[in-house]
Protein backbone atom coordinates (compact mmCIF):
# COMPACT_ATOMS: atom_id res chain seq x y z
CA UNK A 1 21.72 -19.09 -0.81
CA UNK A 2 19.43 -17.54 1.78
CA UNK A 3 16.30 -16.24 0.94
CA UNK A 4 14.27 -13.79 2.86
CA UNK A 5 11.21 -11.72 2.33
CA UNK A 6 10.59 -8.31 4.12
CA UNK A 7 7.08 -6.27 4.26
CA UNK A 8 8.00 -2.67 3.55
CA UNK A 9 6.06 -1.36 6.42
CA UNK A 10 8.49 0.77 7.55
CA UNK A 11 12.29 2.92 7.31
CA UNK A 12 14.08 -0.03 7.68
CA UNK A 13 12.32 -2.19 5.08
CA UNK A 14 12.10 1.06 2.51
CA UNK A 15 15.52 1.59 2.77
CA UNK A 16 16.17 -2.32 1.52
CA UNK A 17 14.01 -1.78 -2.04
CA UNK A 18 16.38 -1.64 -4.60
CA UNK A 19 16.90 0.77 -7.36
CA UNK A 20 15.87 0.21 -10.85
CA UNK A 21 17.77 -1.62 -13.86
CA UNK A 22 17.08 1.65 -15.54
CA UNK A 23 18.56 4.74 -13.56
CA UNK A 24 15.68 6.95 -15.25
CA UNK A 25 13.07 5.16 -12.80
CA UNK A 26 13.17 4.42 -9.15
CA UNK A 27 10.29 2.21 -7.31
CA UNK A 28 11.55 5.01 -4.28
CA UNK A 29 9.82 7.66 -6.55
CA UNK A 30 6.77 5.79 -8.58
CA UNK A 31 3.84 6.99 -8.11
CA UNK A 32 2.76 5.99 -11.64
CA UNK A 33 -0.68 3.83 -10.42
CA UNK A 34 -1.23 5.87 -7.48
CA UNK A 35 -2.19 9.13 -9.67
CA UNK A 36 -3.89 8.38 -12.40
CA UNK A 37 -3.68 11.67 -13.96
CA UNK A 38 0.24 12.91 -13.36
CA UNK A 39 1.89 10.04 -11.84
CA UNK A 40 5.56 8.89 -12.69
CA UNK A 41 7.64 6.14 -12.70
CA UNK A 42 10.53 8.66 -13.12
CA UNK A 43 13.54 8.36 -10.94
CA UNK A 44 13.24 11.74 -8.47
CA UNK A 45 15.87 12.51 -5.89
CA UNK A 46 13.71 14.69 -4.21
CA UNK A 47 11.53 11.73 -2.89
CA UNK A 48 14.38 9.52 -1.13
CA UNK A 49 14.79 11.20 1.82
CA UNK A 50 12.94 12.03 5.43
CA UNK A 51 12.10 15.64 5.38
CA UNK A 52 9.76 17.66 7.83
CA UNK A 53 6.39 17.42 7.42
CA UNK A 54 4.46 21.01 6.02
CA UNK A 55 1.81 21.78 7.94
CA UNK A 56 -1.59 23.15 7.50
CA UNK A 57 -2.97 25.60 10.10
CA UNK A 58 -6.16 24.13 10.93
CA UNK A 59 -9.00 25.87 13.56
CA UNK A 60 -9.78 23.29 16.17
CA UNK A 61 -12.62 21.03 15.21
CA UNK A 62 -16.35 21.42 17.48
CA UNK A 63 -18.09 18.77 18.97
CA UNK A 64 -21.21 20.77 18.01
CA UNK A 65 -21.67 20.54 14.16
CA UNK A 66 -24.02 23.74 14.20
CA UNK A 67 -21.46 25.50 15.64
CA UNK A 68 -19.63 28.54 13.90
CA UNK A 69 -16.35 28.12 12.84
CA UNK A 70 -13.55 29.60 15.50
CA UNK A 71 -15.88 28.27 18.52
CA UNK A 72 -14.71 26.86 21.51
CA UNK A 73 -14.40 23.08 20.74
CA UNK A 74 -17.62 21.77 22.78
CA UNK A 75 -17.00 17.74 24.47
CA UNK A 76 -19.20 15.09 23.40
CA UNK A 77 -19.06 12.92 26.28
CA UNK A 78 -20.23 10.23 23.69
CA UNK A 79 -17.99 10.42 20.87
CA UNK A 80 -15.25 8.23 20.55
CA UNK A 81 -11.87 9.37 21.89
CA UNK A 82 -9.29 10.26 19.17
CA UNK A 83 -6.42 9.73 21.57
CA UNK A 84 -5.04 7.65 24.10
CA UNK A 85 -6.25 7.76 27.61
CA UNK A 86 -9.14 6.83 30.32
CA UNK A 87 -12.55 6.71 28.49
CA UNK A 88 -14.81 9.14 30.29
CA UNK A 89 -18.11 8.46 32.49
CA UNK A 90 -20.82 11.12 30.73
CA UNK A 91 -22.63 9.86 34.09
CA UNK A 92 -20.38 10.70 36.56
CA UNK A 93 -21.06 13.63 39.02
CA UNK A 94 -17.79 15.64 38.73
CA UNK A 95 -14.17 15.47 38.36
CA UNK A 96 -14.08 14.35 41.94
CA UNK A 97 -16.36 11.13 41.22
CA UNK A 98 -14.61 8.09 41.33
CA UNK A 99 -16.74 6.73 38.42
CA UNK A 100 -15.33 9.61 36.54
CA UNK A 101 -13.68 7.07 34.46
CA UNK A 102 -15.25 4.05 32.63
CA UNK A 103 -13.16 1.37 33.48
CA UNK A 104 -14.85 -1.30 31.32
CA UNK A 105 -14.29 1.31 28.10
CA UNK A 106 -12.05 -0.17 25.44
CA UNK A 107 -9.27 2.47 24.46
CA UNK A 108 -8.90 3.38 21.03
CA UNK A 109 -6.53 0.26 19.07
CA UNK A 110 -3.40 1.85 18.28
CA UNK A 111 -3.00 1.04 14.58
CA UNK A 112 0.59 0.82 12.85
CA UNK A 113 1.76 3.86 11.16
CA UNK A 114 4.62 5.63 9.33
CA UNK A 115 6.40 9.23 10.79
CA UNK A 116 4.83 12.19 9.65
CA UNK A 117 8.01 13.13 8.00
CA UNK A 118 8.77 9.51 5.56
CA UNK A 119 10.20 9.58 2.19
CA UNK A 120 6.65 9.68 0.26
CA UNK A 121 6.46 6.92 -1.14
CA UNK A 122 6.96 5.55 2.26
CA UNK A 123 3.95 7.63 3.17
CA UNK A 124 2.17 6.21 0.14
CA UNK A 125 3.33 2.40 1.00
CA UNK A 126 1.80 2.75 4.29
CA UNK A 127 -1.66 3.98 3.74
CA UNK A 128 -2.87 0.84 4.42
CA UNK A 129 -1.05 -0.47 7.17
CA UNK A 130 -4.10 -0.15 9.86
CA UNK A 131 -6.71 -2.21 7.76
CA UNK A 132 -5.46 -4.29 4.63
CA UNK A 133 -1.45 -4.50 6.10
CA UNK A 134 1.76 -4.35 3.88
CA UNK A 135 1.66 -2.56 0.37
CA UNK A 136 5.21 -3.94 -0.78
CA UNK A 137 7.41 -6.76 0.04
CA UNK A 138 11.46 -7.35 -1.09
CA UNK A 139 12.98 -10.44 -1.37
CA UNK A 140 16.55 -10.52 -0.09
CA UNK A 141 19.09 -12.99 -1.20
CA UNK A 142 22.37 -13.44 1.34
CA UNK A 143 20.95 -10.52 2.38
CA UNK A 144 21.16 -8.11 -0.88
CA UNK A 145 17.77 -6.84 -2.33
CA UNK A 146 16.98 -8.98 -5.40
CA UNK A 147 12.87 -8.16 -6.32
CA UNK A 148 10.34 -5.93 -5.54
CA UNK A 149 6.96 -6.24 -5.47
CA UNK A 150 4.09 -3.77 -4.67
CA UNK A 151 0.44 -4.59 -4.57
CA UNK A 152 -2.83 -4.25 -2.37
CA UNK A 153 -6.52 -3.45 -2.81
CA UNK A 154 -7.75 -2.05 -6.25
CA UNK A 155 -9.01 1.04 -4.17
CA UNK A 156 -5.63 1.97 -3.47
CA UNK A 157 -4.44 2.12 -7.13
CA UNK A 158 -6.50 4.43 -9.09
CA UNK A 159 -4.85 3.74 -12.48
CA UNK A 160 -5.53 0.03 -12.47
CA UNK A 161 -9.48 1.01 -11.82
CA UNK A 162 -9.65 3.10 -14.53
CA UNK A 163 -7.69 0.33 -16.38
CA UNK A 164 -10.56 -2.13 -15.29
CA UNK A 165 -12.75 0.06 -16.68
CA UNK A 166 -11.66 -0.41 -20.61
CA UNK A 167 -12.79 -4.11 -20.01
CA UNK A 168 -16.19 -4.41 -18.76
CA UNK A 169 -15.48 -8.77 -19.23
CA UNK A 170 -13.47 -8.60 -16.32
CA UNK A 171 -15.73 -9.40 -13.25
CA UNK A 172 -17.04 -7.22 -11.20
CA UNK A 173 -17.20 -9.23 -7.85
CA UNK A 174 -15.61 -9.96 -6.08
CA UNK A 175 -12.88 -7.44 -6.89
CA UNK A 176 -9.44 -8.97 -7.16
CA UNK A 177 -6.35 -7.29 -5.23
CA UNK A 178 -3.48 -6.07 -7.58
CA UNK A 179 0.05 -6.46 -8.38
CA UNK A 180 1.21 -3.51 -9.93
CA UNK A 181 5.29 -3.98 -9.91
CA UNK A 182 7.67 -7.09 -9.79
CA UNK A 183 11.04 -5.86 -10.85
CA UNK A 184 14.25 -8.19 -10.41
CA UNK A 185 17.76 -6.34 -10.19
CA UNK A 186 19.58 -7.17 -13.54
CA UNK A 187 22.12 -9.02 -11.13
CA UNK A 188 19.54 -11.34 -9.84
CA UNK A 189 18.00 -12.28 -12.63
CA UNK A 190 17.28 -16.36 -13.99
CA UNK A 191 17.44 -17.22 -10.36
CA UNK A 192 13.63 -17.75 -9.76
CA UNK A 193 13.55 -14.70 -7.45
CA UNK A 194 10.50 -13.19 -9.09
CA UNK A 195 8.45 -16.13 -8.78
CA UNK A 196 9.30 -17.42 -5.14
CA UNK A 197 8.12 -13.53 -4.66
CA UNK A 198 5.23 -13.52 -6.38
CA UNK A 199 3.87 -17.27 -4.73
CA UNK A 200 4.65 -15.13 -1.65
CA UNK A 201 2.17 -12.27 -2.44
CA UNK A 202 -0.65 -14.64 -3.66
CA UNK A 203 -0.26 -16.32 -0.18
CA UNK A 204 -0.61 -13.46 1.26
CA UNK A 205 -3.60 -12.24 -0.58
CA UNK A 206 -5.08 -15.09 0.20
CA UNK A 207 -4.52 -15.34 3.68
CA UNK A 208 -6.06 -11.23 3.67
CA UNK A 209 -9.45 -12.42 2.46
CA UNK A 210 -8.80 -12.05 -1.08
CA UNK A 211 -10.40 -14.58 -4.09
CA UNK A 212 -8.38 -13.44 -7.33
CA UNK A 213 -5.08 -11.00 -8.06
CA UNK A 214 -4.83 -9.28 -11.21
CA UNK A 215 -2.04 -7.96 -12.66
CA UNK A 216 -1.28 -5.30 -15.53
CA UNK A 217 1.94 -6.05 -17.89
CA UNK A 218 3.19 -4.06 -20.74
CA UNK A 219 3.46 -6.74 -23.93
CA UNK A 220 6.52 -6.22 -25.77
CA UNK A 221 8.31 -3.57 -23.31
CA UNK A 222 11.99 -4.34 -22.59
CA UNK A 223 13.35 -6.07 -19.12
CA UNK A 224 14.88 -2.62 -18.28
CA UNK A 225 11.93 -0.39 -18.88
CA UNK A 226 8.75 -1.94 -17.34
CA UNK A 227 8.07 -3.14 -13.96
CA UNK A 228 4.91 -4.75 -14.52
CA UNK A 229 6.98 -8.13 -15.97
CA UNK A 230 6.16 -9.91 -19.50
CA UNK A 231 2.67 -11.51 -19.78
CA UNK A 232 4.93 -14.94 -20.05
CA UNK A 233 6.28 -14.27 -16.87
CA UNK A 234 2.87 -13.97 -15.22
CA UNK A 235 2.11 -17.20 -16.97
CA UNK A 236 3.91 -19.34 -15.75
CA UNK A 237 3.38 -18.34 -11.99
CA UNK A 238 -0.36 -19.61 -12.23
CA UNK A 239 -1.65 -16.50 -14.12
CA UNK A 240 -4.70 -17.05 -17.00
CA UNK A 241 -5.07 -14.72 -19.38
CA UNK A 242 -8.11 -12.34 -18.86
CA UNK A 243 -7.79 -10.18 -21.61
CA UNK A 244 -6.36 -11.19 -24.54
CA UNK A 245 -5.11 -7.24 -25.23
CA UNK A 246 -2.27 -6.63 -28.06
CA UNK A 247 -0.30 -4.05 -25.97
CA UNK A 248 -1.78 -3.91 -22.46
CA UNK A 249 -3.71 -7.31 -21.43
CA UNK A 250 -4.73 -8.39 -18.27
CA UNK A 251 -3.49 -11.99 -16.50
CA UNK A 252 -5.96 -13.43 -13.02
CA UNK A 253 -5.44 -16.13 -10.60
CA UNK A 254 -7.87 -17.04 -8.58
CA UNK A 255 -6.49 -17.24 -5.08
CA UNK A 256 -8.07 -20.67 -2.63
């Protein structure tokens, strides 16, 4: 059996997270802990695939910040670029100067990104990409998606601050990163995929800068219907119980 794990950092890798056990969710379609206030974990067609990007008419942006809105952009030889390209000399004597460009001026770092027109969740996925890296990973056995896993910095998952929030014993620093979702397909299951994921994330957490991961589960909900995984589960991959919580409590490990 060969295992492999894939960052979902881009088409390819989004198109390899699997569907659901349940058809009435889709990990394609969740964005349940990114909106706190009307997120889903409901399965929505409309999410899956590439579309054009709607855009916003927007009046070009001034150099000047006194100036009125609608005025001739002004350059600010000093600001940094926001685009590719020779850095400009705010010393040099004209466009004919040969010291018109700085040669010794580090261009702007081109930082990973996502089409303008992804699948959302895609979009969603990859918000993070430029500073804290990958938001989701799937493990692949013989090559067939078997688990998914999402997780990154609490700042990117509103619901699990406001979750934090209901239990003021949790510490406050350093924060912990987050594992919001581990879901197995129903055909993989008992094969240790979730856990050979899961060490994999906590590596990588690690390896980011990170001291502790938290993680949310549901107590009581059914294989099919949560993708937050039993508290056992979280258990027995290193997890201590934080918060001892009858329907919603919260497991830590503390990441060396």
């Amino acid at each position: 059996m060969a295992i492999r794990i894939v960052d979902v950092t881009d088409l390819d890798g989004f198109s390899l997270v699997p569907p659901c056990a349940d058809p009435g969710f889709d990990h394609r379609s969740c964005d349940y802990w990114e909106d706190p206030v009307r997120g889903s974990k409901a399965a929505r067609l409309s999410w899956f695939a590439s579309g054009p990007a709607t855009e916003t008419p927007t009046l070009a942006r001034s150099s000047n910040p006194f100036a009125s809105p609608g005025d001739e952009p002004v350059e600010n030889p000093f600001a940094p670029r926001r685009s590719g390209g020779p850095t400009p000399n705010p010393f040099a004597l004209g466009a004919d100067d040969p010291l018109g460009d700085n040669p010794f001026a580090p261009g702007p770092p081109a930082r990973p990104r996502v089409a303008a027109d992804a699948p959302r969740k895609l979009a969603l996925l990859a918000r993070g990409l430029g500073v804290f890296g990958s938001y989701a990973k799937v493990l692949l056995s013989d090559d067939e998606p078997a688990v998914y896993a999402q997780f990154g910095p609490l700042s990117a998952y509103p619901r699990a601050l406001r979750l934090r929030e209901l239990y003021p014993q949790l510490p406050d620093a350093p924060l912990p990163a987050v594992i919001t979702c581990v879901a197995t397909t129903r055909a993989a299951r008992g094969a240790g995929h979730a856990r050979h994921l899961i060490s994999a994330v906590c590596d990588d957490l690690a390896e980011r800068g990170f001291a502790a991961v938290e993680a949310y589960p549901e107590a009581g909900a059914a294989p099919d219907t949560t993708s937050g995984a039993s508290p056992r589960f979280w258990l027995e991959v290193g997890f201590t119980l934080a918060v001892d919580d009858e329907h919603f409590p919260v497991v830590r490990r503390e990441l060396s």
